[in-house]
Protein backbone atom coordinates (compact mmCIF):
# COMPACT_ATOMS: atom_id res chain seq x y z
CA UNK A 1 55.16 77.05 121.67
CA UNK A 2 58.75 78.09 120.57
CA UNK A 3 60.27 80.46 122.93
CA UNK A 4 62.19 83.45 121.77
CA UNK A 5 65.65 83.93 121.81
CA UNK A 6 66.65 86.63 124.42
CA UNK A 7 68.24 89.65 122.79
CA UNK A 8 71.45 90.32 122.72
CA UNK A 9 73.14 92.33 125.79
CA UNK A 10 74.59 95.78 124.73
CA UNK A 11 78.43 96.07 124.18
CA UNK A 12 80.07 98.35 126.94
CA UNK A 13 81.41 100.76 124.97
CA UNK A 14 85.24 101.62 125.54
CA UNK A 15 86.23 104.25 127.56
CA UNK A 16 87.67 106.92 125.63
CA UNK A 17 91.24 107.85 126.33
CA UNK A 18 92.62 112.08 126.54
CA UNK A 19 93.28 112.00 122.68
CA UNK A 20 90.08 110.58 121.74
CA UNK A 21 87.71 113.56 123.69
CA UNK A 22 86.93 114.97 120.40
CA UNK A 23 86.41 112.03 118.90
CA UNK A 24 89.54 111.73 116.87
CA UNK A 25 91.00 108.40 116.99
CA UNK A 26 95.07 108.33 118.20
CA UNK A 27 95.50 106.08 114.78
CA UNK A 28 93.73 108.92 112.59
CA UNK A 29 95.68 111.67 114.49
CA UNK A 30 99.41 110.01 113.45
CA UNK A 31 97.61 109.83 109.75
CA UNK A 32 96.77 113.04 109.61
CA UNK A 33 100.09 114.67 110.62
CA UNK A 34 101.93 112.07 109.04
CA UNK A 35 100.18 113.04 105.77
CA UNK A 36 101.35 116.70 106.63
CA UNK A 37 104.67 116.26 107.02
CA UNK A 38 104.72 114.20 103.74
CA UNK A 39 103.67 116.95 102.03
CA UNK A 40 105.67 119.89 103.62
CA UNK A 41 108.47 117.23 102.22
CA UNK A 42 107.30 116.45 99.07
CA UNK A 43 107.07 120.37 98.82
CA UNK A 44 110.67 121.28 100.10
CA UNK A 45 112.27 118.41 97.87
CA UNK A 46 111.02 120.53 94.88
CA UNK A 47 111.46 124.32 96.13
CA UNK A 48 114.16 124.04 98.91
CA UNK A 49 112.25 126.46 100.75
CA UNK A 50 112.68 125.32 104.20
CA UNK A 51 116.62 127.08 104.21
CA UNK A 52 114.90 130.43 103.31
CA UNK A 53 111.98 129.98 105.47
CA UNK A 54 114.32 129.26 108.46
CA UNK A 55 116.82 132.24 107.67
CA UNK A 56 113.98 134.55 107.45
CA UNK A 57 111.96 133.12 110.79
CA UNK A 58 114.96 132.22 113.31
CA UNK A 59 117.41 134.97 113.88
CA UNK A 60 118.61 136.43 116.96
CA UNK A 61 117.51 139.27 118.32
CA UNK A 62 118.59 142.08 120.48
CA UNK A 63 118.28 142.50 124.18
CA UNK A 64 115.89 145.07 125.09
CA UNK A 65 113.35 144.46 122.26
CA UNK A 66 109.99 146.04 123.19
CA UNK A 67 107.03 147.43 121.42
CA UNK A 68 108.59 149.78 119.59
CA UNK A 69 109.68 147.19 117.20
CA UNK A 70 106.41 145.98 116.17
CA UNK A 71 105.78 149.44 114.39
CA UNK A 72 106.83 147.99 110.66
CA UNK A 73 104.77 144.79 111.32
CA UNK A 74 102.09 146.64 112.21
CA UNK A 75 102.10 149.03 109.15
CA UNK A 76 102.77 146.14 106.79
CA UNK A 77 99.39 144.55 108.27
CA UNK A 78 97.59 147.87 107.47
CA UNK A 79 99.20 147.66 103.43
CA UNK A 80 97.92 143.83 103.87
CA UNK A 81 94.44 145.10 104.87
CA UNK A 82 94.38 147.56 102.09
CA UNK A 83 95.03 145.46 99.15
CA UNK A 84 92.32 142.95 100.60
CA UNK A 85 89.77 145.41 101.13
CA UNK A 86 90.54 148.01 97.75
CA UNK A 87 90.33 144.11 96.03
CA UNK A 88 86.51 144.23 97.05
CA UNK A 89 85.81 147.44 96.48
CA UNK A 90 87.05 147.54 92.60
CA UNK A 91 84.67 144.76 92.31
CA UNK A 92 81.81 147.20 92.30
CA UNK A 93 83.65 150.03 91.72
CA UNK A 94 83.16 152.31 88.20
CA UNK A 95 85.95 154.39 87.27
CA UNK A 96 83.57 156.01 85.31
CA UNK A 97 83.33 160.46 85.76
CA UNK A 98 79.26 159.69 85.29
CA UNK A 99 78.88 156.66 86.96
CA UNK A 100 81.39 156.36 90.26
CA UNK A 101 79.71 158.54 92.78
CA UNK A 102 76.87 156.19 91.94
CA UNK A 103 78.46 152.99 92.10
CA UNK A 104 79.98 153.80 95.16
CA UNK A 105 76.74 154.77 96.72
CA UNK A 106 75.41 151.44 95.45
CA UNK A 107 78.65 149.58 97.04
CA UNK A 108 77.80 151.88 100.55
CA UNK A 109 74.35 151.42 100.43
CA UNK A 110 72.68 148.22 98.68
CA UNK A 111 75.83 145.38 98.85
CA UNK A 112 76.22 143.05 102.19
CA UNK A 113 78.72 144.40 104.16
CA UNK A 114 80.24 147.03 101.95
CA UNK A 115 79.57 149.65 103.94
CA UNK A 116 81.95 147.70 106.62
CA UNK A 117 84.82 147.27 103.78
CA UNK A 118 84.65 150.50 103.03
CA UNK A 119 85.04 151.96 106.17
CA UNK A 120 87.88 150.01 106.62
CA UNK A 121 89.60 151.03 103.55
CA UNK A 122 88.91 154.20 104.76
CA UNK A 123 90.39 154.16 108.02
CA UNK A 124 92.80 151.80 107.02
CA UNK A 125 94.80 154.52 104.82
CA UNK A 126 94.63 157.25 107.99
CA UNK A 127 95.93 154.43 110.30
CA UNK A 128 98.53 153.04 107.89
CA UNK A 129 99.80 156.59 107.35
CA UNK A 130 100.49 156.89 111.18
CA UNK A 131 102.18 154.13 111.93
CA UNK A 132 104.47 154.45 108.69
CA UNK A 133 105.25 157.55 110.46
CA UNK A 134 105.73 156.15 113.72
CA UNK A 135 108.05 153.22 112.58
CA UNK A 136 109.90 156.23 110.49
CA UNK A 137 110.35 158.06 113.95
CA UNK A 138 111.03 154.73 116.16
CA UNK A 139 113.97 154.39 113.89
CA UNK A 140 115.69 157.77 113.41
CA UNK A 141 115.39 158.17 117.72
CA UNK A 142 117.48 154.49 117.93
CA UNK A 143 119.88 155.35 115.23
CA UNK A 144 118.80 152.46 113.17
CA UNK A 145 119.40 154.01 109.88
CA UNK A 146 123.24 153.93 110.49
CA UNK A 147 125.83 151.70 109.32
CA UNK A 148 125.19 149.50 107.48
CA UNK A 149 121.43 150.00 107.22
CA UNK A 150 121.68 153.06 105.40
CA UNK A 151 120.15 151.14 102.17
CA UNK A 152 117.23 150.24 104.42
CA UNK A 153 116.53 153.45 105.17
CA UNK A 154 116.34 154.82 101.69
CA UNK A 155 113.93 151.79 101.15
CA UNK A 156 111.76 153.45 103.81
CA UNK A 157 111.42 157.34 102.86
CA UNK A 158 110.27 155.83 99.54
CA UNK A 159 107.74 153.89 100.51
CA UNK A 160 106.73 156.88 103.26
CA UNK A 161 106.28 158.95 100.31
CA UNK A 162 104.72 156.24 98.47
CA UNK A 163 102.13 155.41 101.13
CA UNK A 164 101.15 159.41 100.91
CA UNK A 165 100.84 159.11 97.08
CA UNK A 166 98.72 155.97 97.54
CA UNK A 167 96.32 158.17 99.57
CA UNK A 168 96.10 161.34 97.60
CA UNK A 169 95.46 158.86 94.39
CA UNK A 170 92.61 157.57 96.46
CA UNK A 171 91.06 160.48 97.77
CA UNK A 172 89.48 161.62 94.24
CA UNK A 173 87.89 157.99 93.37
CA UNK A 174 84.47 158.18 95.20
CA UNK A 175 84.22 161.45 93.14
CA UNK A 176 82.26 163.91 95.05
CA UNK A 177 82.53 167.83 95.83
CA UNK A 178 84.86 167.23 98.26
CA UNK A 179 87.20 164.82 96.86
CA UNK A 180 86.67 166.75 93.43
CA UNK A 181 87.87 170.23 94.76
CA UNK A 182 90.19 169.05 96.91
CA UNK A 183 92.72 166.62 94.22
CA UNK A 184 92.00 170.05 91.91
CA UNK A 185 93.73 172.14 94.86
CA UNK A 186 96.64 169.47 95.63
CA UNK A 187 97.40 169.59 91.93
CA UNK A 188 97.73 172.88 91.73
CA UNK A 189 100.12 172.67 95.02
CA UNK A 190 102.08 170.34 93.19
CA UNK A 191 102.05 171.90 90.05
CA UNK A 192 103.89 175.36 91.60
CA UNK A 193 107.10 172.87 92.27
CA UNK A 194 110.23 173.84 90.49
CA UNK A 195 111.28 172.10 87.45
CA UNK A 196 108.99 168.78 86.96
CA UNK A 197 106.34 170.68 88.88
CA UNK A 198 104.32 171.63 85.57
CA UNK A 199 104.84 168.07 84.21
CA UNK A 200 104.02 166.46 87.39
CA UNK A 201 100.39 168.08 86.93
CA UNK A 202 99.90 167.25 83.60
CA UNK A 203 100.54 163.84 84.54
CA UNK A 204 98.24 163.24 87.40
CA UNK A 205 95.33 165.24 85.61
CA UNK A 206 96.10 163.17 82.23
CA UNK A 207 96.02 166.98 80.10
CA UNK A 208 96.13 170.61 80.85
CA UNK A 209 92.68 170.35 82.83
CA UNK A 210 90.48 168.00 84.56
CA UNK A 211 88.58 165.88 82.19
CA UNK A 212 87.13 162.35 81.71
CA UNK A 213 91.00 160.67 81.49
CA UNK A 214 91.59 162.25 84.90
CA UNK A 215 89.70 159.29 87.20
CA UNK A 216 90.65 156.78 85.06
CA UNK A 217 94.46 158.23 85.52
CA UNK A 218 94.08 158.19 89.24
CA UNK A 219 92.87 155.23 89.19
CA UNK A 220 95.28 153.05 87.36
CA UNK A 221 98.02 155.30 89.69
CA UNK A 222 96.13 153.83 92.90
CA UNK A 223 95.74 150.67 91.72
CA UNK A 224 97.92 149.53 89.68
CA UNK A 225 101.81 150.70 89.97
CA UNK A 226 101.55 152.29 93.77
CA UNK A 227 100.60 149.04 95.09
CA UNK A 228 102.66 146.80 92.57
CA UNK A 229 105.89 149.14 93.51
CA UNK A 230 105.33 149.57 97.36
CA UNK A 231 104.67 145.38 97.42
CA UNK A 232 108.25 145.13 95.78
CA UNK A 233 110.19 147.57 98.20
CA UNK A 234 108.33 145.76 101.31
CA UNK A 235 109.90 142.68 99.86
CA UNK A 236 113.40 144.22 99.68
CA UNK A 237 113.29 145.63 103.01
CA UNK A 238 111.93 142.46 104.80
CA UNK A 239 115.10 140.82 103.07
CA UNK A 240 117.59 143.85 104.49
CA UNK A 241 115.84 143.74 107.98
CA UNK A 242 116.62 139.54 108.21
CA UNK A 243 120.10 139.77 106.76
CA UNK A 244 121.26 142.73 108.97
CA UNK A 245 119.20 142.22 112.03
CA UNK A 246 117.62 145.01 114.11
CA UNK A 247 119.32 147.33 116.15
CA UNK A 248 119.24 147.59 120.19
CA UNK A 249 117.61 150.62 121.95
CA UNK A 250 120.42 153.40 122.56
CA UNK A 251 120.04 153.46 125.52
CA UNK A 252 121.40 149.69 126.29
CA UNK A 253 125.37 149.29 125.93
CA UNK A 254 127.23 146.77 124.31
CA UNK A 255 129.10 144.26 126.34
CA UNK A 256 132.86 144.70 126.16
CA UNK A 257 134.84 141.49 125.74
CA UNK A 258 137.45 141.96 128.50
CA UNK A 259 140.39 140.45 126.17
CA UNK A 260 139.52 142.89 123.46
CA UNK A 261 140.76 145.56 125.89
CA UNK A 262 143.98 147.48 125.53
CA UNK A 263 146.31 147.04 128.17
CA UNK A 264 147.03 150.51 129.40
CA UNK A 265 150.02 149.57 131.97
């Protein structure tokens, strides 16, 4: 009778070195960020963006930096989470005087997670208003509207008026009693300013009265030019804040050179 061949013994597998843990080869990790680089190139050789990228990122900045300064990031987070969120909501949103209560309702009630977007639209506006007016106040206390960022801080009352605009226009959309009565009494308010006041409420309520146009008016204001305008001002002042730098807290003092010092003798 034949005998069988014995089987064959079981390779010892290889002992896996620190860079192969997760089971990524050392070969496949030079690949991969090989291929990366390659393509940040390939990218660059077209656009040149890697000068502007690294005068924008890598600048010096003052001694005693603290908190304080992360007031305009933090606001321009809060206009980042804005656009994101009012993107979602005008998905089911009807600017429509007979139909946006309801669709709202609908987007509260019935669709997955809207009631979580639009709380944070909510919110949002309250919390971006603050801190526009915190950053506003962090920079009049350190004097950093002086020379030569006076230009800067034009850029920044508009857009602090802007950001109040932005939430006045969207205080009437859900269009209910409250919102209703209360856009009729802050165009009246703004209608008792001298000069453009009468014009300026004929423009927001699209006629002499409220009527149909007056939603849709509010809502191409909110939607449309507010955000398109306030986008285009954050991009100017981003570009004045990295080619002026930031100022130090007043309360540090600058270094004197000792050979810029007049000899008094």
């Amino acid at each position: 009778m034949a005998k069988l061949p014995a089987p064959p013994r079981p390779l010892r597998p290889r002992p896996k070195g620190p860079s192969e843990s997760n089971g990524e080869h050392p070969e496949d990790r030079g690949k991969l960020k090989g291929a990366g680089i390659s393509a940040v190139d390939w990218i660059d050789e077209r656009t040149a963006m890697s000068g502007g990228a690294r005068w924008l990122m890598f600048r010096k900045i003052p001694r005693g930096t603290n908190w304080f300064y992360t007031l305009g990031s933090a606001t321009m987070f809060a206009f980042l989470s804005q656009t994101v969120t009012g993107v979602f909501l005008a998905m089911y949103y009807d600017p429509n005087p007979t139909r946006a209560y309801e669709s709202v309702r609908h987007l509260t009630n019935d669709v997955f997670l809207g009631e979580f977007v639009r709380g944070m639209h909510k919110w949002g506006s309250s919390v971006m208003v603050v801190l526009i007016f915190l950053h506003m106040g962090r920079t009049f206390f350190f004097g950093a509207y002086k020379y030569p960022r006076e230009m800067n801080w034009i850029i920044g009352v508009v857009l602090l008026i802007l950001t109040l605009l932005m939430s006045f226009s969207g205080y009437l959309l859900p269009f209910d009693q409250r919102s209703y009565w209360a856009t009729v009494v802050g165009v009246a308010i703004q209608g008792t300013s001298p000069l453009i006041g009468p014009y300026l409420a004929d423009f927001l309520r699209a006629g002499p009265e409220f009527g149909a146009t007056t939603l849709a008016r509010f809502y191409s204001i909110h939607m449309l030019i507010l955000p398109g305008v306030i986008a285009g001002l954050i991009g100017a002042h981003l570009y004045l804040v990295a080619r002026q730098g930031t100022t130090a807290p007043p309360w540090l003092k600058a270094d004197k050179d000792p050979e810029l010092r007049r000899d008094e003798t």
